[in-house]
Protein backbone atom coordinates (compact mmCIF):
# COMPACT_ATOMS: atom_id res chain seq x y z
CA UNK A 1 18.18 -44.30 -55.69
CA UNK A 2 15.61 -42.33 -54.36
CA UNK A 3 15.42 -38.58 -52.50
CA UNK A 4 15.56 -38.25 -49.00
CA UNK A 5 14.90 -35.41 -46.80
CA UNK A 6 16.87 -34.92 -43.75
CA UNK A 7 15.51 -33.89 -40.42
CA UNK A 8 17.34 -32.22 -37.85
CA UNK A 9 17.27 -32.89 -34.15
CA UNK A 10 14.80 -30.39 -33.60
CA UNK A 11 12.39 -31.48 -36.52
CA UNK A 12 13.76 -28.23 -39.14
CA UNK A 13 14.07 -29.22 -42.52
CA UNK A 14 17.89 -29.68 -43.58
CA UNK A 15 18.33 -30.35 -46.87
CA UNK A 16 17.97 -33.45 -49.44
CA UNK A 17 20.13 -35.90 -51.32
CA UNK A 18 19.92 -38.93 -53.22
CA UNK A 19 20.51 -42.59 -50.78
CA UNK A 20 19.51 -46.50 -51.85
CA UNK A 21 17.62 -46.02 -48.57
CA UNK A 22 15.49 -44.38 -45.95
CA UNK A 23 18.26 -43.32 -43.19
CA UNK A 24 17.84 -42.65 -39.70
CA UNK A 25 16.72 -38.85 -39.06
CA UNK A 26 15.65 -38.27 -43.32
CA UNK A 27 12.31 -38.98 -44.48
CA UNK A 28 10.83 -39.78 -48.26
CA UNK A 29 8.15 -37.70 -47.61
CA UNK A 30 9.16 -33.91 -49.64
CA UNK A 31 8.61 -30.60 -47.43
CA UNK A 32 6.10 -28.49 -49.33
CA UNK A 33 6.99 -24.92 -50.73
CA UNK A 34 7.94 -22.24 -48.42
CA UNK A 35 9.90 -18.79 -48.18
CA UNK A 36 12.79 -19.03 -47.56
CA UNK A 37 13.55 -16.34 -46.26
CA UNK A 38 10.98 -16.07 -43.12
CA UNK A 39 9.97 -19.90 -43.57
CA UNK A 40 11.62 -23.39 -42.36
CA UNK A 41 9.21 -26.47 -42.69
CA UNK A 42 9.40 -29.06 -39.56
CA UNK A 43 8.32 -32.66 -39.16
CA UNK A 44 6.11 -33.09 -36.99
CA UNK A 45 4.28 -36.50 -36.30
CA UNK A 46 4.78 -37.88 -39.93
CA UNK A 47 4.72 -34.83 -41.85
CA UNK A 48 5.58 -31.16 -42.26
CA UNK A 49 4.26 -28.34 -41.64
CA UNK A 50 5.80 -24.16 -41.91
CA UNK A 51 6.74 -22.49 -38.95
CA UNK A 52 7.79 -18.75 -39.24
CA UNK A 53 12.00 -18.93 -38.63
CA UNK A 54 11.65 -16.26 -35.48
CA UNK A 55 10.15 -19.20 -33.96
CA UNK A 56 13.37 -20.64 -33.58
CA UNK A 57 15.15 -17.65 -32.99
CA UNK A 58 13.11 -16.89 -29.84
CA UNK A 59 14.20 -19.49 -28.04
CA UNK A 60 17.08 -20.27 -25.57
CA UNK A 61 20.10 -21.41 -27.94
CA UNK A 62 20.38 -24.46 -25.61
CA UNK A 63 16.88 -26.00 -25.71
CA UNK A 64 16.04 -29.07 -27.68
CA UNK A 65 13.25 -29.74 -30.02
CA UNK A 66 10.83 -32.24 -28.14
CA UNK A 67 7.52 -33.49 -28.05
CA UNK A 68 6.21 -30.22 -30.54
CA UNK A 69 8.34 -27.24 -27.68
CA UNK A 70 11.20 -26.39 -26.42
CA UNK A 71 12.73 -28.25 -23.74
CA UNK A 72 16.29 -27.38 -22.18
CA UNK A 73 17.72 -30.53 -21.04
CA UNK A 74 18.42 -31.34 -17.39
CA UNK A 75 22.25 -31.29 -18.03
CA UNK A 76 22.30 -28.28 -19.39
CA UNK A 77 19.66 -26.55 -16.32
CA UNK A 78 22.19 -28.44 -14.01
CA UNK A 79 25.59 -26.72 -15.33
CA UNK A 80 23.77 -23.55 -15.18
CA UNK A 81 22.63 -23.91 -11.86
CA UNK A 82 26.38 -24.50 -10.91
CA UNK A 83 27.59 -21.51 -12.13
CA UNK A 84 24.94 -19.60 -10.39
CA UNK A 85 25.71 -21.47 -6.83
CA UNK A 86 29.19 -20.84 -7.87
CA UNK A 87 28.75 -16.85 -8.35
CA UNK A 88 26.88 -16.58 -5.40
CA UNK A 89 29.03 -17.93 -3.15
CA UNK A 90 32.05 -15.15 -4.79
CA UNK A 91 29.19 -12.77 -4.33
CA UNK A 92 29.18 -13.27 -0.64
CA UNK A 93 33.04 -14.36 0.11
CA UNK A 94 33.95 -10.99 -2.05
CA UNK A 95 31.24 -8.85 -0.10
CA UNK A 96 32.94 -7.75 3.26
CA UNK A 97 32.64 -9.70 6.66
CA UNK A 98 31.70 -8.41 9.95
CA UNK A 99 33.72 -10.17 13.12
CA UNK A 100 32.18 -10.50 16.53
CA UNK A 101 33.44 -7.74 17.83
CA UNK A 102 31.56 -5.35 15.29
CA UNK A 103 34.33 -4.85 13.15
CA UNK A 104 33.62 -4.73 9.38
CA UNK A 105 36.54 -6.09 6.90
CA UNK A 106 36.62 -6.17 3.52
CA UNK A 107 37.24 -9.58 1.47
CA UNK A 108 37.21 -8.83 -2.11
CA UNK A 109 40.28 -10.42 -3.81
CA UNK A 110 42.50 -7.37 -3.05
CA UNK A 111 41.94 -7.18 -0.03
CA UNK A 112 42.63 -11.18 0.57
CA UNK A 113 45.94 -10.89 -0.58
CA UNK A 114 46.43 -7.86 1.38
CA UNK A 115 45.47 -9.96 4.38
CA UNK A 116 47.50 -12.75 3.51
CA UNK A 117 50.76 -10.89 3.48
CA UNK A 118 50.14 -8.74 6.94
CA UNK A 119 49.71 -12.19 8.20
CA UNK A 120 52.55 -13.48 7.54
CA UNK A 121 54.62 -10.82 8.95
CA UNK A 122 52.34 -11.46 11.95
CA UNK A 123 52.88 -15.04 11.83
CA UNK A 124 56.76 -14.52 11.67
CA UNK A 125 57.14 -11.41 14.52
CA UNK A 126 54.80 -11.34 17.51
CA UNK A 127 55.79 -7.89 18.15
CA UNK A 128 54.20 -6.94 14.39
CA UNK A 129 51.74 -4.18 14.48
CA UNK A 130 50.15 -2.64 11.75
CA UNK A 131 47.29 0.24 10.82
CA UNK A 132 44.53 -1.45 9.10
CA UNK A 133 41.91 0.18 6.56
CA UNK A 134 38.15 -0.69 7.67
CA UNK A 135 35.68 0.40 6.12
CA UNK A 136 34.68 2.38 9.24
CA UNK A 137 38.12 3.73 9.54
CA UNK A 138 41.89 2.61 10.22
CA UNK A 139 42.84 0.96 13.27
CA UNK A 140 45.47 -0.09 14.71
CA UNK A 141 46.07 -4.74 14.29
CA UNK A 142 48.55 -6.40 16.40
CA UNK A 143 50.25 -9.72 15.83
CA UNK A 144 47.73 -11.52 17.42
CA UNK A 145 44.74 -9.93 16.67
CA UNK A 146 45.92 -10.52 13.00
CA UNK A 147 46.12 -13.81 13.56
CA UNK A 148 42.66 -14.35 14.92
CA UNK A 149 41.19 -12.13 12.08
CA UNK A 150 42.94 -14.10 9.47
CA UNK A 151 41.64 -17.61 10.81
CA UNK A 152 38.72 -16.21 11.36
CA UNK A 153 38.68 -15.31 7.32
CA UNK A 154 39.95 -18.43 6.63
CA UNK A 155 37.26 -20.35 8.01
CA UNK A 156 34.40 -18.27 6.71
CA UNK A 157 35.51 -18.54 2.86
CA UNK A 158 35.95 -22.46 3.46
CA UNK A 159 32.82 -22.93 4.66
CA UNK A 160 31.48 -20.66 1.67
CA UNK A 161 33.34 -23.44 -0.73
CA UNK A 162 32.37 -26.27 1.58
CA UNK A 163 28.56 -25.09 0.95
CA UNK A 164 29.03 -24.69 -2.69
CA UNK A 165 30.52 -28.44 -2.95
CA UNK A 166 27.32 -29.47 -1.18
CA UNK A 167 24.98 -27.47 -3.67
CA UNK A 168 26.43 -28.88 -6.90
CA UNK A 169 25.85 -32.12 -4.90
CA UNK A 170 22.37 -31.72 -4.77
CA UNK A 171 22.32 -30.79 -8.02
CA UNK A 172 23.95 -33.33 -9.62
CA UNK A 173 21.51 -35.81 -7.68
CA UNK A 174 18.41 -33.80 -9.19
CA UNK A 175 16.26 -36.21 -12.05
CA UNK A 176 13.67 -33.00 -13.32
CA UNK A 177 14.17 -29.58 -13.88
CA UNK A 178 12.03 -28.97 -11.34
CA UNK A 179 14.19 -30.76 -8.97
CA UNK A 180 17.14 -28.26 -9.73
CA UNK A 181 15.72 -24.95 -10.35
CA UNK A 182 14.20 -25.66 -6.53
CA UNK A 183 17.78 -25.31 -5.51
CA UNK A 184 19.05 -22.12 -3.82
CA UNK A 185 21.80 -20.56 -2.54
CA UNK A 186 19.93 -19.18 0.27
CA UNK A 187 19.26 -22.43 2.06
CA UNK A 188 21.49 -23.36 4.73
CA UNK A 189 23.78 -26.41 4.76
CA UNK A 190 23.68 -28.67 7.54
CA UNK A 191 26.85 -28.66 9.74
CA UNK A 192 27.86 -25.53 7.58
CA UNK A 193 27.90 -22.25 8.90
CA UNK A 194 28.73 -19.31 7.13
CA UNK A 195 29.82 -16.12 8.79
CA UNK A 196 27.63 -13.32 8.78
């Protein structure tokens, strides 16, 4: 039996016990002395050497050990960048909408379902009317006009989910970091056009 001394995935020291062999990710080869407390030896290229433990503190929780630095893996760059196409486009489907006409409406979720249930009144009596908040003022919406503002809605926040389909696309076609983080929200889709 002899001592081993195991290595974790991001070359730290993790502790010792006693194998009939050498094991995958443990090495024979003892870490010298260190304090414990503000110390944590780490193999690097066949042997160890102290690095201060804020070292590893300082660093983003999801990075990898590799190649002597921290590395966050593309995976883990590419889920990020979907949640930040992802808040972007409810940044701008949630941020108000002006129509053609000038009028300025707001779309934040509250205001959606608002919109949803004036329409179907409107949808189910053509002589509906109603007084609308804008953020301008109230006015006053009738049955059709409803309608057209609702598809007109409709259509803006699909084409806000059709553009964030296409972005996690392209990101899940990226091979670098590089590739991803060149990614923005800001660049039109083709064929896509969100309302402005």
């Amino acid at each position: 039996m002899k001592t081993v001394h195991i290595i974790q995935h991001d070359g730290r020291y993790g502790g010792e016990y006693l194998s009939d062999r050498v094991p995958r990710g443990t090495t024979e080869i003892p870490p010298p002395k260190y304090d414990e407390a503000n110390q944590i030896p780490v193999f690097k290229q066949g042997e160890w050497e102290i690095q201060s433990l804020s070292f590893f503190d300082d660093h983003d929780p999801e990075a990898e050990w590799n190649q002597d630095k921290w590395v966050i893996p593309v995976e883990v760059k590419k889920d990020r960048k979907k949640a930040e196409i992802a808040e972007s486009r409810w940044m701008e489907e949630t941020s108000g909408l002006i129509l053609p006409n000038g009028m300025e409406i707001a779309t934040d979720d509250r205001s959606q379902m608002k919109m949803l249930s004036i329409y179907a009144k409107a949808q189910a009596d053509a002589n509906y009317s109603v007084r609308f908040k804008t953020p301008k003022g109230w006015i006053t919406l009738d049955s059709a006009t409803i309608l057209s503002l609702q598809a007109y809605v409709f259509e803006h926040i699909e084409n806000l989910f059709k553009k964030e389909e296409q972005k996690c696309i392209e990101v899940d076609a990226c091979k670098t970091i590089e590739e991803v983080e060149a990614i923005s929200w800001d660049e039109d889709i083709s064929g896509i056009d969100s309302k402005e």
